[in-house]
Protein backbone atom coordinates (compact mmCIF):
# COMPACT_ATOMS: atom_id res chain seq x y z
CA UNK A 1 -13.84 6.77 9.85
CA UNK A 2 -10.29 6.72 8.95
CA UNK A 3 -9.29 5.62 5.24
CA UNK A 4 -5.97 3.67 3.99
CA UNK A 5 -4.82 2.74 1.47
CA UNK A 6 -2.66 -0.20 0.80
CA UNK A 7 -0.35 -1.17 -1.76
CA UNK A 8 0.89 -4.76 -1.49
CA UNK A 9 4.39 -5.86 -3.01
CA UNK A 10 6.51 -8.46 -3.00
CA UNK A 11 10.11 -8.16 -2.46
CA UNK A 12 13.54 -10.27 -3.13
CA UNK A 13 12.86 -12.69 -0.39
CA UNK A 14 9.28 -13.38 -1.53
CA UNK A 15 7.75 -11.71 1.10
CA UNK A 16 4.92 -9.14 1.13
CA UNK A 17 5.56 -5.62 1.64
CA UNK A 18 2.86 -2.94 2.34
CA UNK A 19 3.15 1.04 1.71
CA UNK A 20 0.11 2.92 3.01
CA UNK A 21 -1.02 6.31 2.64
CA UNK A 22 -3.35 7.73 5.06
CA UNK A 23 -6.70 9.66 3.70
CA UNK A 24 -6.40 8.73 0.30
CA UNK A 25 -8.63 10.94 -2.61
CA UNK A 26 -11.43 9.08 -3.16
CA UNK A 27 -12.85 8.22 -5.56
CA UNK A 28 -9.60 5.75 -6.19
CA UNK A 29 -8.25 5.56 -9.24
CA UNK A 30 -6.76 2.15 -10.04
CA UNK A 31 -5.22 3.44 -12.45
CA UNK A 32 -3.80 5.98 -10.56
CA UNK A 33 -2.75 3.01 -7.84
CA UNK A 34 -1.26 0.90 -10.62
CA UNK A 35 0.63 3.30 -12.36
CA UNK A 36 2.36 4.25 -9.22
CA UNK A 37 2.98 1.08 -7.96
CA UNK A 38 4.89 -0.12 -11.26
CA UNK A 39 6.54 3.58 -11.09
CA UNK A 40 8.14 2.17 -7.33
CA UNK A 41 8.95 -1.49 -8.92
CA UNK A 42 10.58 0.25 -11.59
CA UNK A 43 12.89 2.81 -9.44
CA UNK A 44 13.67 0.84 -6.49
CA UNK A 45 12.94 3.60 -4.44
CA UNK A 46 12.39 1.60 -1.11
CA UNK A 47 13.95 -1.22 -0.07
CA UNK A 48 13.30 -3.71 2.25
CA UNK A 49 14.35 -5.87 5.09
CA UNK A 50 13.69 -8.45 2.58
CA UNK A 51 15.18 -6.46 -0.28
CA UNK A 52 14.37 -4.48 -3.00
CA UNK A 53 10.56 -4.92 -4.32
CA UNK A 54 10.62 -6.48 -7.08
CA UNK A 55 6.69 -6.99 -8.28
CA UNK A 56 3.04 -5.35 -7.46
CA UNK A 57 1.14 -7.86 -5.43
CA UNK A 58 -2.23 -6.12 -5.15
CA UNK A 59 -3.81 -2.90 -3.51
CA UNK A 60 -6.94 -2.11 -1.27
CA UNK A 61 -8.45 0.65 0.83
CA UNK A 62 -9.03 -0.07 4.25
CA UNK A 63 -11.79 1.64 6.53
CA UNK A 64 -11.29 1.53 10.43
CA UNK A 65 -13.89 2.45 13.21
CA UNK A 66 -13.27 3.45 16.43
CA UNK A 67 -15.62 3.49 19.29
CA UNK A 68 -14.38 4.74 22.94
CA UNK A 69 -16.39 2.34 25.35
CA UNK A 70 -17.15 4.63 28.37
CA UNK A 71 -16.33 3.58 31.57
């Protein structure tokens, strides 16, 4: 099972933006996640087709399954 996870932000235009990082340490630690995420509001560090982001939206971790269907 792979593991994401997501951190949601809003940007200039209002939209939702979405940085993921793949096989995150788990447990979480929201405050971990939160303290980052107001570390890349603060510094502008990416920006966006919709601009700079501008405010943490919210952030989840995200569990995928694959199963090859034989033929």
């Amino acid at each position: 099972m792979a593991k994401t996870l997501e951190m949601q932000f809003k940007n200039e235009d209002g939209k939702t933006t979405t940085i993921s990082i793949e096989n995150p340490i788990e447990p979480v630690d929201a405050g971990a996640v939160s303290a980052a995420m107001d570390l890349i509001v603060s510094t502008n560090v990416f920006l966006t087709p919709g601009g700079a982001i501008v405010e943490k939206k919210g952030a989840r971790v995200v569990e995928r399954n694959v199963a090859t269907v034989e033929m």
